[in-house]
PDB file of N, CA and C in Angstrom:
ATOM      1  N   UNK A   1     -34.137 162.198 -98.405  1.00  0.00           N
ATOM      2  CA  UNK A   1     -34.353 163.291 -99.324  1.00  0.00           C
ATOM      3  C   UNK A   1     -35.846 163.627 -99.304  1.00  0.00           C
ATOM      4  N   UNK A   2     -36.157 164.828 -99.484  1.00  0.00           N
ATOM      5  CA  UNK A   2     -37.330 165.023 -99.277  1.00  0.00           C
ATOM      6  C   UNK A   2     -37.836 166.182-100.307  1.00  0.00           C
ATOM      7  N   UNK A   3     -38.665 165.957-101.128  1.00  0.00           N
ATOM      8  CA  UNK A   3     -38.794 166.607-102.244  1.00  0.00           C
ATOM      9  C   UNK A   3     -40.670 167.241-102.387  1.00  0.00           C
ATOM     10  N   UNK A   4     -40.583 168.360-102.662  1.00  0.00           N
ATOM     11  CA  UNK A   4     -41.718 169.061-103.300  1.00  0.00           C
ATOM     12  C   UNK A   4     -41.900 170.044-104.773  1.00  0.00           C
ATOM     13  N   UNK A   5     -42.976 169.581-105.087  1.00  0.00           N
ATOM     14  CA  UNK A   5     -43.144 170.357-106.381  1.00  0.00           C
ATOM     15  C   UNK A   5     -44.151 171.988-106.088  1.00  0.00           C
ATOM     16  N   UNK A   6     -43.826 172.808-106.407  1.00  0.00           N
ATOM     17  CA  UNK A   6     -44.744 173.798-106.672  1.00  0.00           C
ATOM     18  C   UNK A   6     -45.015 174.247-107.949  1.00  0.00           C
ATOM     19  N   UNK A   7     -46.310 174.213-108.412  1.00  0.00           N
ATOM     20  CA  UNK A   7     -46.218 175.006-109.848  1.00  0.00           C
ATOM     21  C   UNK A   7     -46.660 176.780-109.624  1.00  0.00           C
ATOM     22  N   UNK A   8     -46.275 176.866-110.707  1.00  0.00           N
ATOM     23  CA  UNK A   8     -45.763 178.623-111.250  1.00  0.00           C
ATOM     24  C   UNK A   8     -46.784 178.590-111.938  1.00  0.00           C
ATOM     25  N   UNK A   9     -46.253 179.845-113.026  1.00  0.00           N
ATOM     26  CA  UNK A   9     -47.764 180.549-113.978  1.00  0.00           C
ATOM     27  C   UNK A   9     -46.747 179.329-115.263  1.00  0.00           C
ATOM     28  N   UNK A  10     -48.284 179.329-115.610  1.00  0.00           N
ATOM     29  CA  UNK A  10     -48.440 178.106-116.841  1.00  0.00           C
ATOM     30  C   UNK A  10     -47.365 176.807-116.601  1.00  0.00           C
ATOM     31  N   UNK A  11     -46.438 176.886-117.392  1.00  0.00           N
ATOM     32  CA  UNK A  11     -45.343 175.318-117.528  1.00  0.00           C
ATOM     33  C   UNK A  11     -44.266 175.241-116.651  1.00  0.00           C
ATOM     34  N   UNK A  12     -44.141 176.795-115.755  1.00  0.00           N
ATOM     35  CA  UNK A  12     -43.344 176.978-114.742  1.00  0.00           C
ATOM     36  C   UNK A  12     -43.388 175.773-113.652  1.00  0.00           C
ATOM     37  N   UNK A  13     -42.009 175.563-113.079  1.00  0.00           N
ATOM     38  CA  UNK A  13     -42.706 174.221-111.895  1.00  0.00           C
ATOM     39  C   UNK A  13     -41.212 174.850-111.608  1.00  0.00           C
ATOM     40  N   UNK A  14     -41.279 174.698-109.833  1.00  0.00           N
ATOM     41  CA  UNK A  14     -40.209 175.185-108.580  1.00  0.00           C
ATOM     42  C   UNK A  14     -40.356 173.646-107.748  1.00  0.00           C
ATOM     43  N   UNK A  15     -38.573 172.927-108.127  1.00  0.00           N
ATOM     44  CA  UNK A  15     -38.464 171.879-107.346  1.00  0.00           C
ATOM     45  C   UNK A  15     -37.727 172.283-106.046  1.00  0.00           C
ATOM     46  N   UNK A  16     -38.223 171.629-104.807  1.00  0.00           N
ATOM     47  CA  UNK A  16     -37.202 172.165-103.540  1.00  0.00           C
ATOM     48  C   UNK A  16     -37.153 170.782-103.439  1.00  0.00           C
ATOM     49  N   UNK A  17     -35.438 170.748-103.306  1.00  0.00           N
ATOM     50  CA  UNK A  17     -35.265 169.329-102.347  1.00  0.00           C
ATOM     51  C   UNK A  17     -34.410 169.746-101.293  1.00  0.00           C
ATOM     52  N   UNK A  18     -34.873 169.011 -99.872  1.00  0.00           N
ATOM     53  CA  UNK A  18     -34.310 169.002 -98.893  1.00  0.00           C
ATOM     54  C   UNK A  18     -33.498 167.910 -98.599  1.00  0.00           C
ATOM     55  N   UNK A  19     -32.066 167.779 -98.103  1.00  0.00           N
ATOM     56  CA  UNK A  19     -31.588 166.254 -97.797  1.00  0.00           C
ATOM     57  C   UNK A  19     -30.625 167.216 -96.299  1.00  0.00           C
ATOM     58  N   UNK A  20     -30.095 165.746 -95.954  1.00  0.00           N
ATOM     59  CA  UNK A  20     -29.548 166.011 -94.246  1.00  0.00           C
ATOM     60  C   UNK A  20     -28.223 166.576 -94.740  1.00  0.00           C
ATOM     61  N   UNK A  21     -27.490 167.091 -93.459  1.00  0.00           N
ATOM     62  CA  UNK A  21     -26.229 167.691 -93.730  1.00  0.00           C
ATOM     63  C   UNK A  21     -25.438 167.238 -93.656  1.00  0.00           C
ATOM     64  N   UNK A  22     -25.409 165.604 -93.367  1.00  0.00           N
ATOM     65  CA  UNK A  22     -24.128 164.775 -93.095  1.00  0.00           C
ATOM     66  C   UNK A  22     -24.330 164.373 -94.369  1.00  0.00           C
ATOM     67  N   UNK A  23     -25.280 164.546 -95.234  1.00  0.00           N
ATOM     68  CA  UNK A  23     -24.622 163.799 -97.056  1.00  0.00           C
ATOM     69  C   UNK A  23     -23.694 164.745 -97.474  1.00  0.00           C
ATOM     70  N   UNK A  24     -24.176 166.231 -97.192  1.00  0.00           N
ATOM     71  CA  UNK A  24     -23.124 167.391 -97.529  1.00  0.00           C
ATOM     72  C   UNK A  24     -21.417 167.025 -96.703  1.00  0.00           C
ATOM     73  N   UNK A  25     -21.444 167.000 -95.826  1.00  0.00           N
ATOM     74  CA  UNK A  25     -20.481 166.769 -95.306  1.00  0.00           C
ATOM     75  C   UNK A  25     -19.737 165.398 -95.826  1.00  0.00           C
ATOM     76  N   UNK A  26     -20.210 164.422 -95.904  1.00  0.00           N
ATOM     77  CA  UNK A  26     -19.591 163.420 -96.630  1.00  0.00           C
ATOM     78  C   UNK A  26     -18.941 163.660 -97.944  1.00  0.00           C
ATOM     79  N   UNK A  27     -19.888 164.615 -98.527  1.00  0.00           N
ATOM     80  CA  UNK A  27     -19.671 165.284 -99.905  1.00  0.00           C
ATOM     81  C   UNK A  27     -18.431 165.593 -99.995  1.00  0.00           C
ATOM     82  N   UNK A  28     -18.002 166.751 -99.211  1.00  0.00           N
ATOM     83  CA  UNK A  28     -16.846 167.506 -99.348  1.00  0.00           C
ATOM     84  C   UNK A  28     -15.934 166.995 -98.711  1.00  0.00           C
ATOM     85  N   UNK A  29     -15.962 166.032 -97.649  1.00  0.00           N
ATOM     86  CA  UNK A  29     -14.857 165.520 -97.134  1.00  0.00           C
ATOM     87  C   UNK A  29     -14.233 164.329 -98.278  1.00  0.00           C
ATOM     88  N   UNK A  30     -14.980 164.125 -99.190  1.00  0.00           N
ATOM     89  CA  UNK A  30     -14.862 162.782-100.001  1.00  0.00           C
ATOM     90  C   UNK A  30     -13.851 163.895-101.291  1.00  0.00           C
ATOM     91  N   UNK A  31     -14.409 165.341-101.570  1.00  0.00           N
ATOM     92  CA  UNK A  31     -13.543 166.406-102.347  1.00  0.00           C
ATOM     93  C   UNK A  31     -12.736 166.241-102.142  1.00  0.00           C
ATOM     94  N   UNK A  32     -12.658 166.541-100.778  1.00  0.00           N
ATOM     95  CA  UNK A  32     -11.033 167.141 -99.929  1.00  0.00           C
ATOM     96  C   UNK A  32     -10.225 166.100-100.493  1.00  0.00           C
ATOM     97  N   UNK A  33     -10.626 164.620 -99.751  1.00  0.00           N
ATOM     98  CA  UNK A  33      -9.550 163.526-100.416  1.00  0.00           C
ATOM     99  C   UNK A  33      -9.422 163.488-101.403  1.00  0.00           C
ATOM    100  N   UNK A  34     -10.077 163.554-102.798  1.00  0.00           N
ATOM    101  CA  UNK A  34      -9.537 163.387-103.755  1.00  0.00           C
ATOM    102  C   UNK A  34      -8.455 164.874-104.146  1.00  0.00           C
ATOM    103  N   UNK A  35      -8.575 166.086-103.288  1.00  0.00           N
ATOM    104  CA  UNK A  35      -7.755 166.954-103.836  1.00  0.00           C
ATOM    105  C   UNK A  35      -6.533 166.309-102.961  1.00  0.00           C
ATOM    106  N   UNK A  36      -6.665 165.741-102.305  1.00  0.00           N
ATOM    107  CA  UNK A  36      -5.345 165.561-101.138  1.00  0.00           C
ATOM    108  C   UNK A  36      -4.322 164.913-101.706  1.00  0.00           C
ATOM    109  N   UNK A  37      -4.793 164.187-102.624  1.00  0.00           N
ATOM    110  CA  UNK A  37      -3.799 163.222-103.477  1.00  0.00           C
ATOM    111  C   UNK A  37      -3.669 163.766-105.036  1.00  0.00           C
ATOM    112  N   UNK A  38      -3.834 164.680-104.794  1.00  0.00           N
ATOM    113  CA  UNK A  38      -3.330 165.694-106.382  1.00  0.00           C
ATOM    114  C   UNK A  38      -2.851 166.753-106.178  1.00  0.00           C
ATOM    115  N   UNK A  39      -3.043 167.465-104.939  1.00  0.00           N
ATOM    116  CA  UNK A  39      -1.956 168.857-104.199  1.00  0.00           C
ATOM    117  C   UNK A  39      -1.033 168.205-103.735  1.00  0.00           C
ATOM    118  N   UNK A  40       0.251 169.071-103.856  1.00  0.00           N
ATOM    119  CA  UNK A  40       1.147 169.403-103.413  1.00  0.00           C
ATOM    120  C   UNK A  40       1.445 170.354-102.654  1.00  0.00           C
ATOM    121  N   UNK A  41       1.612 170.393-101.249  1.00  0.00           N
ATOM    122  CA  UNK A  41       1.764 171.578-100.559  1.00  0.00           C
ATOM    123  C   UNK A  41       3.218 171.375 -99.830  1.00  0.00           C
ATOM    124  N   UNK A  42       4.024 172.255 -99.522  1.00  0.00           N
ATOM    125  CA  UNK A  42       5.613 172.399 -99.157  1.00  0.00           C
ATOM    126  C   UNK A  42       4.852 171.884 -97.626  1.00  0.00           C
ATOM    127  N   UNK A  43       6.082 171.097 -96.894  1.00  0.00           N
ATOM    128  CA  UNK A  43       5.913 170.042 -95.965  1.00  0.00           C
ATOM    129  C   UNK A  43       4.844 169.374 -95.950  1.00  0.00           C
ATOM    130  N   UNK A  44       4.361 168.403 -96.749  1.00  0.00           N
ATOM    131  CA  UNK A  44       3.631 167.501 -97.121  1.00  0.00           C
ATOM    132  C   UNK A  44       3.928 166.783 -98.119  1.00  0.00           C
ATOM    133  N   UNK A  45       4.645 165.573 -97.897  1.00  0.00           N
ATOM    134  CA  UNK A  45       4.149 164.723 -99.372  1.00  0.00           C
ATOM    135  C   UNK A  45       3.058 164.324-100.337  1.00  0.00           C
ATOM    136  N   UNK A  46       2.959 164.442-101.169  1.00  0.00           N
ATOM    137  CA  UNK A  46       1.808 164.711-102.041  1.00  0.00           C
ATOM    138  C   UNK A  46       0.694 163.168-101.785  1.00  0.00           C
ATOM    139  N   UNK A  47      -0.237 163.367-101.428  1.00  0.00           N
ATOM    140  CA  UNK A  47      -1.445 162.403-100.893  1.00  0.00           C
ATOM    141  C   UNK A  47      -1.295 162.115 -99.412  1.00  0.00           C
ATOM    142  N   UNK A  48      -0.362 163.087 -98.594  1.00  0.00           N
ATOM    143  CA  UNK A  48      -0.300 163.211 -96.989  1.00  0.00           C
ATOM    144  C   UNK A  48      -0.746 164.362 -96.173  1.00  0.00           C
ATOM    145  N   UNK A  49      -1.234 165.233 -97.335  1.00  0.00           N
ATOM    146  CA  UNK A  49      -2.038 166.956 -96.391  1.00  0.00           C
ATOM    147  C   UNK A  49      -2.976 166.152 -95.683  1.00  0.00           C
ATOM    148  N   UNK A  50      -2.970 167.044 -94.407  1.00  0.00           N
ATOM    149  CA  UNK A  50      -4.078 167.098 -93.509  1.00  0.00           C
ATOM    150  C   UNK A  50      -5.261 167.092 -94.020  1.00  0.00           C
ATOM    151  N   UNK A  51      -6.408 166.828 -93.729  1.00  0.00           N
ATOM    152  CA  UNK A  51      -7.780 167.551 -94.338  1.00  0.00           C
ATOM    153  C   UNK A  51      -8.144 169.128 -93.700  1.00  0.00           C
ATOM    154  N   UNK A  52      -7.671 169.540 -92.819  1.00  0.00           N
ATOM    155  CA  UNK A  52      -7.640 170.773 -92.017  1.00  0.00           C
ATOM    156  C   UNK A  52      -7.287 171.606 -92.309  1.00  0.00           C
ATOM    157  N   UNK A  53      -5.594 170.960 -93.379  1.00  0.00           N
ATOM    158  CA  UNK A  53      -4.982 172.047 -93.913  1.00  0.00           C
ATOM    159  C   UNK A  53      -5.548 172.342 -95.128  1.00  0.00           C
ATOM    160  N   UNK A  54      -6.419 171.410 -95.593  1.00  0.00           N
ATOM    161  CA  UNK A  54      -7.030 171.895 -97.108  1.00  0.00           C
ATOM    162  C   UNK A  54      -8.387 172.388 -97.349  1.00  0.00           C
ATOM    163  N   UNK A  55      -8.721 172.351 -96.042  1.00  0.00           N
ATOM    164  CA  UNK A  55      -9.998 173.156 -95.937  1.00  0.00           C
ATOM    165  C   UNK A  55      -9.689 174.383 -95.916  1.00  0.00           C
ATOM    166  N   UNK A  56      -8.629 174.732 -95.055  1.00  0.00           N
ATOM    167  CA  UNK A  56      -8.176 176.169 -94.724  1.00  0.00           C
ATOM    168  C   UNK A  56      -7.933 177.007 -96.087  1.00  0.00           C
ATOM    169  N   UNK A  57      -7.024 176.416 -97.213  1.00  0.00           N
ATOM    170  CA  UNK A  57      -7.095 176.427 -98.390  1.00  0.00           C
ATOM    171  C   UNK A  57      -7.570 176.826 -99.369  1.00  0.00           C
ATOM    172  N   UNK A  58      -8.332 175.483 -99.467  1.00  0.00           N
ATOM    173  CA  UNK A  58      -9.408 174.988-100.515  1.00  0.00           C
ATOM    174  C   UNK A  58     -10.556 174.540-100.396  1.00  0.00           C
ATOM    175  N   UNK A  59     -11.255 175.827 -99.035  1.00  0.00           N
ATOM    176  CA  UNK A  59     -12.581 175.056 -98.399  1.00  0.00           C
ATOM    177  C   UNK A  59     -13.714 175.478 -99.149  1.00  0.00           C
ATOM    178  N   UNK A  60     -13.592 176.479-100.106  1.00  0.00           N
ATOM    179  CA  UNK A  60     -14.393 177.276-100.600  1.00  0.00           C
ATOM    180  C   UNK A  60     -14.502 176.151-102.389  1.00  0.00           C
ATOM    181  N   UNK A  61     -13.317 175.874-102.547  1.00  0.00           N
ATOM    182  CA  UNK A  61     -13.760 174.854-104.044  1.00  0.00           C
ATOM    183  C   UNK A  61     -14.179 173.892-103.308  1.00  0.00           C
ATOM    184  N   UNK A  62     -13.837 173.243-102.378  1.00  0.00           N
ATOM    185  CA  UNK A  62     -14.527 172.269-101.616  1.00  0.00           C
ATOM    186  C   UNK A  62     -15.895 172.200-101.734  1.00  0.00           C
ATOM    187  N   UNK A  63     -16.153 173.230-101.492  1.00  0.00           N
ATOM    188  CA  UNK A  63     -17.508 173.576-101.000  1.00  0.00           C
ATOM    189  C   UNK A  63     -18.852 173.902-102.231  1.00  0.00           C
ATOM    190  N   UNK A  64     -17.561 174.178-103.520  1.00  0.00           N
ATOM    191  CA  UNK A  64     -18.560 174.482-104.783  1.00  0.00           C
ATOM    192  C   UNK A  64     -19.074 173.234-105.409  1.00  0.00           C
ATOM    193  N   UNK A  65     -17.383 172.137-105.487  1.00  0.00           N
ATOM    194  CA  UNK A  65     -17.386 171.263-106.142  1.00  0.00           C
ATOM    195  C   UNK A  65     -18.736 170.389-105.469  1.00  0.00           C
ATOM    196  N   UNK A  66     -18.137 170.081-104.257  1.00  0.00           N
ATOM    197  CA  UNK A  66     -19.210 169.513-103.390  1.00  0.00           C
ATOM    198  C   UNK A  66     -20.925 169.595-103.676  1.00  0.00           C
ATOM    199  N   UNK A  67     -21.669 170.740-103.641  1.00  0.00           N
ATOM    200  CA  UNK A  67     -22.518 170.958-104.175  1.00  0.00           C
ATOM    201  C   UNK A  67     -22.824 170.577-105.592  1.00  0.00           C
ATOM    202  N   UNK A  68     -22.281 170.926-106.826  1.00  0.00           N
ATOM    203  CA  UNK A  68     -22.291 170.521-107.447  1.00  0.00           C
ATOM    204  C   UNK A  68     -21.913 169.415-107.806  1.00  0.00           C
ATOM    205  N   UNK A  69     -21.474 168.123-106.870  1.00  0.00           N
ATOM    206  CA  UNK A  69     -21.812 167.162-106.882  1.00  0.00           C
ATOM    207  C   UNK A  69     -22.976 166.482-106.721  1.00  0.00           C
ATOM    208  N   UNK A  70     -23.694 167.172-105.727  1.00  0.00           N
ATOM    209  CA  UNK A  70     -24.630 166.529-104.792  1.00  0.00           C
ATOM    210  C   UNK A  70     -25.602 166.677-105.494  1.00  0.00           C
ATOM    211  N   UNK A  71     -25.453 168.116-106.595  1.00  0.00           N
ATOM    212  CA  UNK A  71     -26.827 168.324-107.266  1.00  0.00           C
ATOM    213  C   UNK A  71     -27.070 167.451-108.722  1.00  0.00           C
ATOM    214  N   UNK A  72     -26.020 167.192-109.187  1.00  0.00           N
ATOM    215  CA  UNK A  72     -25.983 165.804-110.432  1.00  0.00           C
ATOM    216  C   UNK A  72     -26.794 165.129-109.947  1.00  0.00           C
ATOM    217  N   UNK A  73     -26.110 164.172-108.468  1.00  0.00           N
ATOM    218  CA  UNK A  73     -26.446 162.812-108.404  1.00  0.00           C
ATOM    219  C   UNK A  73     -28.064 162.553-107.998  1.00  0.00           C
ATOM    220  N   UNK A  74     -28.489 163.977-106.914  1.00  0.00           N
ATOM    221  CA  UNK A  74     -30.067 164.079-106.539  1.00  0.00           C
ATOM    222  C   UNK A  74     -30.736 164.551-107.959  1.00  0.00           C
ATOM    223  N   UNK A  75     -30.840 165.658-108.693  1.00  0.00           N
ATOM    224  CA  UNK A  75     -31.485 166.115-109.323  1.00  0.00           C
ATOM    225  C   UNK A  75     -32.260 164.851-110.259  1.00  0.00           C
ATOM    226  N   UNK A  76     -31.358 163.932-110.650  1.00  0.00           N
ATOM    227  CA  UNK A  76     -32.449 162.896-111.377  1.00  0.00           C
ATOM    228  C   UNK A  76     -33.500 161.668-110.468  1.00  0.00           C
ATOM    229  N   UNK A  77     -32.959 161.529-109.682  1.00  0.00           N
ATOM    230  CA  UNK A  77     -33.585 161.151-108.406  1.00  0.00           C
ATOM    231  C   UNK A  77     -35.469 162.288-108.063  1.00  0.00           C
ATOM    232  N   UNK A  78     -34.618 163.253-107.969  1.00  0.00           N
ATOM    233  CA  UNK A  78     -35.590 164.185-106.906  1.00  0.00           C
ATOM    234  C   UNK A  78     -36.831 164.286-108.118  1.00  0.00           C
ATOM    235  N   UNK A  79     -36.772 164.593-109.472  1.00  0.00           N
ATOM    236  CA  UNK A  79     -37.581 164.520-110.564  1.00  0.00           C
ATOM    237  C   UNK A  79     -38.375 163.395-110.729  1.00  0.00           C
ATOM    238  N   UNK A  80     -37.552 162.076-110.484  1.00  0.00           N
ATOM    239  CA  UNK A  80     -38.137 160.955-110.586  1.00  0.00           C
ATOM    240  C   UNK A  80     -39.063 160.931-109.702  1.00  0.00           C
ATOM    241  N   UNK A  81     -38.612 161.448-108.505  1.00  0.00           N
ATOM    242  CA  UNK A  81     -39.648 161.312-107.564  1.00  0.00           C
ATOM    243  C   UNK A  81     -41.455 161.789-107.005  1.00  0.00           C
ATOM    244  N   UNK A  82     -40.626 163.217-108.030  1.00  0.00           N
ATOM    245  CA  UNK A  82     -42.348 163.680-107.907  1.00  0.00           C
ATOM    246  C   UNK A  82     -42.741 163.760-109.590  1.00  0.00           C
ATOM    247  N   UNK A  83     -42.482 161.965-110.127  1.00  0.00           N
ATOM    248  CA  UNK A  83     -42.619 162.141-111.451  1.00  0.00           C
ATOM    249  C   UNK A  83     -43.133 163.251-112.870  1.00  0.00           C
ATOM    250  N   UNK A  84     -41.730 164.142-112.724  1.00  0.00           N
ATOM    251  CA  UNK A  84     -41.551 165.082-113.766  1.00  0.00           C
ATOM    252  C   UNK A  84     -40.338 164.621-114.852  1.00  0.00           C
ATOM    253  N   UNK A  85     -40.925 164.714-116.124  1.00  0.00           N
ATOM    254  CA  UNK A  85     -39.657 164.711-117.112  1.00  0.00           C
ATOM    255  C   UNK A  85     -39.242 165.625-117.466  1.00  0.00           C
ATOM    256  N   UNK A  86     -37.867 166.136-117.794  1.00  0.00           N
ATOM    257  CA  UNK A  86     -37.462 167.161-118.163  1.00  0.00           C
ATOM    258  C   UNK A  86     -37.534 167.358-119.645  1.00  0.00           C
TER     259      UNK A  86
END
């Protein structure tokens, strides 16, 4: 993870964090499974969809949830890091 602070006018502060794309990808593939075993899709038993077929799907909540995973678990991290309290 790789983190910078910029400050703004007065108390303003712009955090960028950068991290690799295989955490993203882990991210959403880790979604997918947990949706895989709570959809039901006709020819599939329920916790047996493809991941292929639920991307096709549900690649787009995949893809929200995902993020908004990733940004919980970094955001207190990435603060800590360029010691800011919120």
């Amino acid at each position: 993870m790789k983190t910078s602070l910029e400050t703004l006018d007065g108390l303003k502060r712009s955090l960028t964090v950068k991290l690799p794309a295989d955490i993203f990808k882990q991210k959403s593939d880790a979604v997918l499974q947990k949706m895989a075993s709570q959809v039901a899709i006709d020819g599939f038993r329920k916790g047996k969809v493809p991941l292929s077929i639920l991307r096709k799907q549900f690649g787009d909540n995949a893809t929200s949830d995902a993020v908004n995973d990733i940004v919980n678990e970094t955001l207190v991290d990435a603060l800590a890091e360029v010691k800011v309290t919120p």
